[in-house]
Protein backbone atom coordinates (compact mmCIF):
# COMPACT_ATOMS: atom_id res chain seq x y z
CA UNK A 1 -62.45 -155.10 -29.30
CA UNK A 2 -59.79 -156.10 -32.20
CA UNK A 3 -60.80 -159.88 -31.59
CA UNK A 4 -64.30 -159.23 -31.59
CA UNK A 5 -63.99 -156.63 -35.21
CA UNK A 6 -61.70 -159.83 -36.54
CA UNK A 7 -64.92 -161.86 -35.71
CA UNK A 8 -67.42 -159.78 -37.30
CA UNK A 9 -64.92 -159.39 -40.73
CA UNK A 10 -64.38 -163.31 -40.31
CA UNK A 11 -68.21 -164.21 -40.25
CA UNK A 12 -69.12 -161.22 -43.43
CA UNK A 13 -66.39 -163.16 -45.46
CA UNK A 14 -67.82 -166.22 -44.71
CA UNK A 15 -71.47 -165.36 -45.43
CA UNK A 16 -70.76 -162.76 -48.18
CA UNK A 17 -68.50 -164.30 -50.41
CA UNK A 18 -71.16 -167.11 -51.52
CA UNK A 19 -73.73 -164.50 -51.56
CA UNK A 20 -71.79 -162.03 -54.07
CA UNK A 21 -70.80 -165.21 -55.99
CA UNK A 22 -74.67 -166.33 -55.69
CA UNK A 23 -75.54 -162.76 -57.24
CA UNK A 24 -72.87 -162.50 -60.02
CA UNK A 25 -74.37 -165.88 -61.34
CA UNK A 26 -77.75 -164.30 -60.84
CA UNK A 27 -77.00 -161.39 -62.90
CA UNK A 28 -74.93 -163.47 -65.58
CA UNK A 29 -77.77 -165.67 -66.45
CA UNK A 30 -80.01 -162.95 -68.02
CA UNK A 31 -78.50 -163.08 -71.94
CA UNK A 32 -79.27 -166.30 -72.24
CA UNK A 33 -82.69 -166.33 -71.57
CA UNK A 34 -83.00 -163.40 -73.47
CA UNK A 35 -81.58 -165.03 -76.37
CA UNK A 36 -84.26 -167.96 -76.20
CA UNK A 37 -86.95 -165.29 -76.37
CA UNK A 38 -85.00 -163.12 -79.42
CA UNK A 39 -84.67 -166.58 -81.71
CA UNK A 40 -88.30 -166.76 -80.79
CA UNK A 41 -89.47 -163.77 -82.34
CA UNK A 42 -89.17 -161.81 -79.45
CA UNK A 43 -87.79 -158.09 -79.56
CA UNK A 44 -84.83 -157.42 -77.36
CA UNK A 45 -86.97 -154.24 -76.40
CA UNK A 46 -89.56 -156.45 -75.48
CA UNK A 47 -87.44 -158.79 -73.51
CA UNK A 48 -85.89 -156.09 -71.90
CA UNK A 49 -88.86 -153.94 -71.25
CA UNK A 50 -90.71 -156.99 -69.15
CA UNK A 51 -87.05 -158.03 -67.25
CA UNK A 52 -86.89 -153.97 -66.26
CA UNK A 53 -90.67 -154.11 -65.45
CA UNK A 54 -90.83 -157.33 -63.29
CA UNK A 55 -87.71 -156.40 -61.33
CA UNK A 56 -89.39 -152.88 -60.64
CA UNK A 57 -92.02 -154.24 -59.29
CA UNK A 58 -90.51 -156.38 -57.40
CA UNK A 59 -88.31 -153.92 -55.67
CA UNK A 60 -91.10 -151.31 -55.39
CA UNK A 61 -92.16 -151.86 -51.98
CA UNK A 62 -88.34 -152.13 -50.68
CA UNK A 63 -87.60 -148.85 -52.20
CA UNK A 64 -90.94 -146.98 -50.75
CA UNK A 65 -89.78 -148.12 -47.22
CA UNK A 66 -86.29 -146.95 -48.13
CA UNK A 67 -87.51 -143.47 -49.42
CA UNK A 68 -89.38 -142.90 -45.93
CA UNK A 69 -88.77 -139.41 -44.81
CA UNK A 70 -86.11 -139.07 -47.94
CA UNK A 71 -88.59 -138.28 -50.48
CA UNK A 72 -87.00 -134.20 -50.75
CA UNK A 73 -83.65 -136.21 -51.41
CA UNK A 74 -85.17 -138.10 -54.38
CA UNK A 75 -86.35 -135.04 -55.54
CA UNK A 76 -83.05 -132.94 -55.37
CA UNK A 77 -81.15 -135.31 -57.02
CA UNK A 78 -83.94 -135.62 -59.82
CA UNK A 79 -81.92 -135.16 -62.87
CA UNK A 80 -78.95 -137.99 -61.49
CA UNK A 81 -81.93 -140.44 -60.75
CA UNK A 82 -83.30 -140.04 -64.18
CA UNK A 83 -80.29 -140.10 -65.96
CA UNK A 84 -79.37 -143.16 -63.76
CA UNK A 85 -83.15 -144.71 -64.79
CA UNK A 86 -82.82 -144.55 -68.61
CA UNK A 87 -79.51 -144.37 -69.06
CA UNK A 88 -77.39 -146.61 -66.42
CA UNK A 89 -80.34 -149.26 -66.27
CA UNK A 90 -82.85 -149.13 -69.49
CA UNK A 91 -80.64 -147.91 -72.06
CA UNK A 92 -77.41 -150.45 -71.15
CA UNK A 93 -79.92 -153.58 -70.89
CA UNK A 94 -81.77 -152.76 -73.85
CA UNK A 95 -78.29 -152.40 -75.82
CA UNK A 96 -76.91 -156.14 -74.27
CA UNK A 97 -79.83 -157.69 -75.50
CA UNK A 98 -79.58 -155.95 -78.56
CA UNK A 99 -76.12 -157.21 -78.73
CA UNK A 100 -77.08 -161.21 -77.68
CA UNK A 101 -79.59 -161.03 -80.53
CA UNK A 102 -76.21 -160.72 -82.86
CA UNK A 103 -73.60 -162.68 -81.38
CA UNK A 104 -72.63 -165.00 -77.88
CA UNK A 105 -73.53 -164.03 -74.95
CA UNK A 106 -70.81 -164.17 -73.30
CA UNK A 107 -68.52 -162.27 -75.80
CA UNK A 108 -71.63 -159.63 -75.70
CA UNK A 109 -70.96 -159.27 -71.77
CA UNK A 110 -67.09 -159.35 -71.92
CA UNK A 111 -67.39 -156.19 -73.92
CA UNK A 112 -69.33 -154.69 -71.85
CA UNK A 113 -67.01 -155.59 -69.01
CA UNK A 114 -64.53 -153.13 -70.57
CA UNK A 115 -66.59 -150.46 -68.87
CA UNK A 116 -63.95 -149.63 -65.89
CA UNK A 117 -61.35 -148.86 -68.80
CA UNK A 118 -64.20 -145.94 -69.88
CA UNK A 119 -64.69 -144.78 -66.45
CA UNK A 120 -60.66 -144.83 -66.11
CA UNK A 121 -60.59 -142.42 -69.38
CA UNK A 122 -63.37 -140.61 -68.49
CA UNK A 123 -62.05 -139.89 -64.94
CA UNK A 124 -59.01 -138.82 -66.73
CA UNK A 125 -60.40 -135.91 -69.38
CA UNK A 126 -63.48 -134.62 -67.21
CA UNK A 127 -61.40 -134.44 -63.81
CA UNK A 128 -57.80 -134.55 -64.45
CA UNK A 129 -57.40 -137.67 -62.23
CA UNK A 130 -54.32 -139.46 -64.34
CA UNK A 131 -54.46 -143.09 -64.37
CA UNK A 132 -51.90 -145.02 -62.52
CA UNK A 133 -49.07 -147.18 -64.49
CA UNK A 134 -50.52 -150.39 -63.68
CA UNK A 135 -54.46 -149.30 -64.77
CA UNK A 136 -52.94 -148.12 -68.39
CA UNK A 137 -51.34 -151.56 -68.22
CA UNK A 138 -54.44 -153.41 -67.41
CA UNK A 139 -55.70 -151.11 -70.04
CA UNK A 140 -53.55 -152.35 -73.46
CA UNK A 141 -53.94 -156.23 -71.31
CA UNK A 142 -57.72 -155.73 -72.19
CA UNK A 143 -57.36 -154.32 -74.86
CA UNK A 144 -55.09 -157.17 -76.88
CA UNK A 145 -57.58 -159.57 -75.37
CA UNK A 146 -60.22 -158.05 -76.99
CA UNK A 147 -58.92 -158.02 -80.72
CA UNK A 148 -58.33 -161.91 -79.94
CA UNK A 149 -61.41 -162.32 -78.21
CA UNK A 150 -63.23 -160.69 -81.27
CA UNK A 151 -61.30 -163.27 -83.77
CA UNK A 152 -59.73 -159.71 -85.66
CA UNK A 153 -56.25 -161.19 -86.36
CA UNK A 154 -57.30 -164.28 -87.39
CA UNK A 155 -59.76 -162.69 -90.14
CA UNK A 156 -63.18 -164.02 -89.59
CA UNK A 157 -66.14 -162.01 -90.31
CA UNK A 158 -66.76 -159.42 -87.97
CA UNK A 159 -70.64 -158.66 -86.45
CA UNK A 160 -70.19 -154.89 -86.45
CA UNK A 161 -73.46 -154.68 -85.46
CA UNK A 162 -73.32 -156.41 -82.73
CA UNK A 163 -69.85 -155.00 -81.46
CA UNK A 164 -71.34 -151.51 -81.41
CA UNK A 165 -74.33 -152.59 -79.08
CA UNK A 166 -72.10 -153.93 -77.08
CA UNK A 167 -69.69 -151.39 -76.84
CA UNK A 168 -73.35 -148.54 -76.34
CA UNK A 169 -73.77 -151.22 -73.46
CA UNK A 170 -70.12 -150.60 -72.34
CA UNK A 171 -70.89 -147.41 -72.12
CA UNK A 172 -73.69 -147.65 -70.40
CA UNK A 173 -72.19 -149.53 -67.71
CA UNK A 174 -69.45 -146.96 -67.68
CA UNK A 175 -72.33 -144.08 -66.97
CA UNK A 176 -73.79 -146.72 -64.00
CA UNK A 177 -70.38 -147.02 -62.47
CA UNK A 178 -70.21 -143.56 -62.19
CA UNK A 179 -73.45 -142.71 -61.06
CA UNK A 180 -73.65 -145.50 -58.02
CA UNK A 181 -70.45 -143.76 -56.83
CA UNK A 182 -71.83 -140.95 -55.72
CA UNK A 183 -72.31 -141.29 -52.31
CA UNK A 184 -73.50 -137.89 -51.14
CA UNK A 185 -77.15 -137.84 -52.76
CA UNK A 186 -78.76 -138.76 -49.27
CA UNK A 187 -81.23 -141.41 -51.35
CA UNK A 188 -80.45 -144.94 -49.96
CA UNK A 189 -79.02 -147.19 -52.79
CA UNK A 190 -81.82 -149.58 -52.62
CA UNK A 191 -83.97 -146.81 -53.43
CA UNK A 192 -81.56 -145.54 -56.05
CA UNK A 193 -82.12 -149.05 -57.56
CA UNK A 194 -85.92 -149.35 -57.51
CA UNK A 195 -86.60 -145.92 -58.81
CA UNK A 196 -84.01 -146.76 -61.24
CA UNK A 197 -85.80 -149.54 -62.34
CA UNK A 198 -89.17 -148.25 -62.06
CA UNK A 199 -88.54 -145.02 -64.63
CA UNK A 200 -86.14 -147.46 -66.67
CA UNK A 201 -89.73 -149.63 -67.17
CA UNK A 202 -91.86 -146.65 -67.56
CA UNK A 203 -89.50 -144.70 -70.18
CA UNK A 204 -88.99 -148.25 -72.42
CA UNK A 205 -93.03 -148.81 -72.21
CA UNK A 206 -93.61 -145.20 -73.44
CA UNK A 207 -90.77 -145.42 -76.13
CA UNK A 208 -92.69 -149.17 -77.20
CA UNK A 209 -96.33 -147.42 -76.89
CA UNK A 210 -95.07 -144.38 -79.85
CA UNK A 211 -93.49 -146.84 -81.67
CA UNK A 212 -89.66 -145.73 -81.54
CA UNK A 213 -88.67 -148.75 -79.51
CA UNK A 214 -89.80 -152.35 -81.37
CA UNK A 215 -92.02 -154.15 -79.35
CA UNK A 216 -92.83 -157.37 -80.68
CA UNK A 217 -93.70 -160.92 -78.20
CA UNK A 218 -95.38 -163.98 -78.57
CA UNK A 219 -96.73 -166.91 -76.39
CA UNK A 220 -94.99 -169.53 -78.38
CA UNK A 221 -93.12 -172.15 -76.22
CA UNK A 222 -89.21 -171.00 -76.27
CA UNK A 223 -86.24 -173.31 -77.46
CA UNK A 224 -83.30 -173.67 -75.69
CA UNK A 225 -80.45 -176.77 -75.38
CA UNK A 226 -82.41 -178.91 -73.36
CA UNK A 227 -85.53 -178.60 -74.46
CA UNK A 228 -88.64 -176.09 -74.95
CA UNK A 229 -90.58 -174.22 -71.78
CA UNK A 230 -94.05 -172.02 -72.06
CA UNK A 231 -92.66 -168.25 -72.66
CA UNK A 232 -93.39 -167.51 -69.33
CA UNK A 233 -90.71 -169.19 -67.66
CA UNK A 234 -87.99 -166.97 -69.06
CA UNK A 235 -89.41 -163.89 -68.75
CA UNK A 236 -90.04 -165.22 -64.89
CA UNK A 237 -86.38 -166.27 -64.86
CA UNK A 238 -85.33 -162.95 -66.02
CA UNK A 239 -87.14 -160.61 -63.95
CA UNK A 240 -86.85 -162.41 -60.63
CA UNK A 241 -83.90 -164.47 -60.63
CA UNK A 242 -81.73 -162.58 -63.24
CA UNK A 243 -82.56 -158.95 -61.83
CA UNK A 244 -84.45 -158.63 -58.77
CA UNK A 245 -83.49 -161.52 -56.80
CA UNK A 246 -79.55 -160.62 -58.85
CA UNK A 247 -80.02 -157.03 -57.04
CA UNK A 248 -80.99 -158.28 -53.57
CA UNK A 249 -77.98 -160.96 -53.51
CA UNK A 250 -75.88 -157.84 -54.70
CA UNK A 251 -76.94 -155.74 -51.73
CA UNK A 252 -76.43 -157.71 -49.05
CA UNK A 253 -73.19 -159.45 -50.38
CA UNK A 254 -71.72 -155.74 -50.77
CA UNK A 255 -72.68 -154.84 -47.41
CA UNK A 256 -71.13 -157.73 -45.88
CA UNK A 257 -67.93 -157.47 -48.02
CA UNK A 258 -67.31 -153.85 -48.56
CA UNK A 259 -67.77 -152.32 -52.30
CA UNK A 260 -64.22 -153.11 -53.22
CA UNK A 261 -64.26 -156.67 -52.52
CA UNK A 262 -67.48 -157.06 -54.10
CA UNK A 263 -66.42 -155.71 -57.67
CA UNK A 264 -63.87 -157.99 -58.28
CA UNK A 265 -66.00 -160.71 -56.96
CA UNK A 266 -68.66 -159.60 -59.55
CA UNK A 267 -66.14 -160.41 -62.73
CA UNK A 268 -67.66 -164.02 -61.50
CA UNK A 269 -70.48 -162.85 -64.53
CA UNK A 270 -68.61 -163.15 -67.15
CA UNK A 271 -67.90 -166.65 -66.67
CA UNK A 272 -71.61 -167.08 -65.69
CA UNK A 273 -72.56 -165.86 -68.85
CA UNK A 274 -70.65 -167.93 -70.80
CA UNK A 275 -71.86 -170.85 -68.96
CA UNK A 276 -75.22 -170.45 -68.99
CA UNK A 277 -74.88 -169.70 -72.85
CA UNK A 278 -73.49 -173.13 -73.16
CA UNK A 279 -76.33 -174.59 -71.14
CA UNK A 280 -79.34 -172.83 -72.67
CA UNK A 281 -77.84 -171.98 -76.16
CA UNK A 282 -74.86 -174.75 -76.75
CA UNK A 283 -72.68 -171.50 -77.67
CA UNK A 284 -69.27 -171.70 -76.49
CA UNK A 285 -65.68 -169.59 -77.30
CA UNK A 286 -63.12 -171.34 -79.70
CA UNK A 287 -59.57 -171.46 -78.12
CA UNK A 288 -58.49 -168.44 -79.40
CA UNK A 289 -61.46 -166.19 -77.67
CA UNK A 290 -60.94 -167.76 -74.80
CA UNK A 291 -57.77 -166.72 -74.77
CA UNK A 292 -59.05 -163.14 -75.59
CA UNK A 293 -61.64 -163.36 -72.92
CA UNK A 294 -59.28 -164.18 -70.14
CA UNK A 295 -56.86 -161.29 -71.30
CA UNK A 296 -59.54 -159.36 -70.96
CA UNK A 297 -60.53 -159.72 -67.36
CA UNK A 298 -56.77 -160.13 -66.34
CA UNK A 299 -56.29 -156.65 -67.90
CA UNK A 300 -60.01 -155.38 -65.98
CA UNK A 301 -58.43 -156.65 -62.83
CA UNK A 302 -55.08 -154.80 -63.20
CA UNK A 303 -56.81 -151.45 -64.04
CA UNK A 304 -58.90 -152.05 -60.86
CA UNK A 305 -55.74 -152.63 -59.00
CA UNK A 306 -54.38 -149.52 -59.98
CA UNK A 307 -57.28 -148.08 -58.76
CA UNK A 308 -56.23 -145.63 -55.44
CA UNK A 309 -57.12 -147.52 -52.54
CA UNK A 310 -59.85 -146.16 -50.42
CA UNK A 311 -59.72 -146.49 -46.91
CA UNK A 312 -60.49 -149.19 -44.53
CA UNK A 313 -63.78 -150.23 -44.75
CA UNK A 314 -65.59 -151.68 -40.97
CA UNK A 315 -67.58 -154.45 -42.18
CA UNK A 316 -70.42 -155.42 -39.53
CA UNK A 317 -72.34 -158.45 -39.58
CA UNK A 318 -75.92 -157.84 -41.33
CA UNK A 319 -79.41 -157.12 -39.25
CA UNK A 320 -82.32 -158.27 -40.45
CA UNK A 321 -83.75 -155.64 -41.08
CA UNK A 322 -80.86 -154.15 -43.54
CA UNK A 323 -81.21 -156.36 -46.30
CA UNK A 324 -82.36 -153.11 -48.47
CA UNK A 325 -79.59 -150.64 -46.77
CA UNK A 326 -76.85 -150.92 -49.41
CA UNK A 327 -76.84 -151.60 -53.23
CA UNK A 328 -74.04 -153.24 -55.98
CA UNK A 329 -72.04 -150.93 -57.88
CA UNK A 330 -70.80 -153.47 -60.32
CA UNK A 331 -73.44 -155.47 -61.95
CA UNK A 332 -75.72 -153.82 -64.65
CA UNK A 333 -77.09 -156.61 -67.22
């Protein structure tokens, strides 16, 4: 029995690793794209209004199968699955491509990656649960490499703007993290997604329709490093490959490697982001930001460490028919 369990965890590393790696890159690739549409004269609530609204409808026939016989779970857990809809999915999207309209991607996401320092404080004030040495260590790590990251010692002009979307998107990611965790809602995390994204898309439409959320697009062909592309191509790019395709990688990966595993396998986006932003946009980090950056996901990693370890977890190899069984509690842009 132990050989065969060794097999099964053997074969889910195997298989799951690329996957998760697959989806991070998936996920990282969306700021980018976005940006080509923004310097186009594109509205990040436009851009993010179609990415939410192609991946929704992607997913929507996955999460009706999911809901089967569940649909009085959905509907107890009504105000989480909102809250989890406008806040975790529309609201932190909309603010990251807020931010990439302002400054590099990949600074924009690295921000944003911060998020399991506000879950560590939050856990701390709402529930009492004190943070281990090493996470308050990780903590002031992340925190040093964001002043350098952020070019603060040196001087340089400061986009405040664009530090305070990213840091709404932080905290948006913060409010996903939490959310995702709860595991005792009875609605299947697939499901969890696709509603997510499906009132994420409705709320940003209505919010565009009265005119509170800017909604401006055009058909123009879109620049980016290596050339133009008809404006369809990354909107496509963004809803399919960047979100829904980014989710369904993220699902199965986390499955096959346990959730643990699979966020620190995730922090892969960050470095995704800042190479696709070199690709599509030419932007890349002088010396001293990279130095910042890399401070700043040591210092994420060591708060995760500190992180009380949860209990074994039985990985078992993937049926077919499970793809849409388990969802990604890391990724949110």
């Amino acid at each position: 029995m132990s050989t065969v369990t060794d097999d099964r965890r053997a074969t889910g590393m195997r298989v799951g690793l690329p996957l998760a790696i697959a989806a991070a890159f998936s996920f990282g690739m969306s700021g980018a794209w976005a940006r080509g549409l923004i310097d186009a004269g594109w509205t990040p609530g436009a851009a993010v209004t179609v990415r939410v609204g192609v991946a929704a409808l992607v997913l929507l026939i996955p999460t009706i199968l999911a809901l089967r016989g569940r649909w009085r779970a959905l509907w107890r857990n009504a105000g989480m699955v909102v809250a989890y809809g406008l806040l975790a999915v529309a609201a932190t999207q909309l603010f990251y491509f807020q931010a990439v309209a302002v400054m590099d991607v990949g600074i924009a996401l690295l921000i944003e990656y911060t998020a399991p320092i506000a879950v560590l404080l939050w856990l701390w004030l709402r529930h009492g649960e004190r943070p281990s040495r090493r996470s308050v260590i990780g903590a002031v790590v992340a925190f040093v490499g964001l002043v350098l990251m952020l070019d603060v010692v040196t001087g340089a002009e400061v986009n405040v703007a664009g530090i305070l979307w990213a840091l709404a998107a932080m905290v948006g990611a913060a409010t996903y993290f939490v959310l995702s965790a709860k595991a005792d809602t009875g609605i299947p995390p697939i499901a969890l997604a696709g509603s997510g994204l499906l009132l994420g898309a409705v709320g940003l439409s209505v919010a565009a329709a009265v005119g509170i959320l800017p909604f401006r697009w055009t058909t123009d062909d879109i620049a980016y490093r290596f050339g133009t592309v008809p404006w369809f191509v990354p909107v496509l790019a963004i809803g399919l490959l960047a979100t829904a395709l980014a989710y369904v990688l993220g699902i199965t990966s986390t499955r096959m490697l346990g959730s643990r595993l699979a966020s620190f396998v995730a922090l892969a986006e960050v470095v995704a982001a800042l190479l696709f932003g070199w690709l599509l946009l030419g932007q890349l980090p002088d010396l001293l930001q990279a130095l910042g950056g890399a401070l700043v996901l040591v210092g994420v990693v060591v708060v995760k460490l500190g992180e009380p370890v949860p209990a074994p977890e039985f990985v078992e190899p993937l049926p077919a028919d499970a793809v849409y069984t388990e969802s990604p509690k890391n990724s949110t842009t």
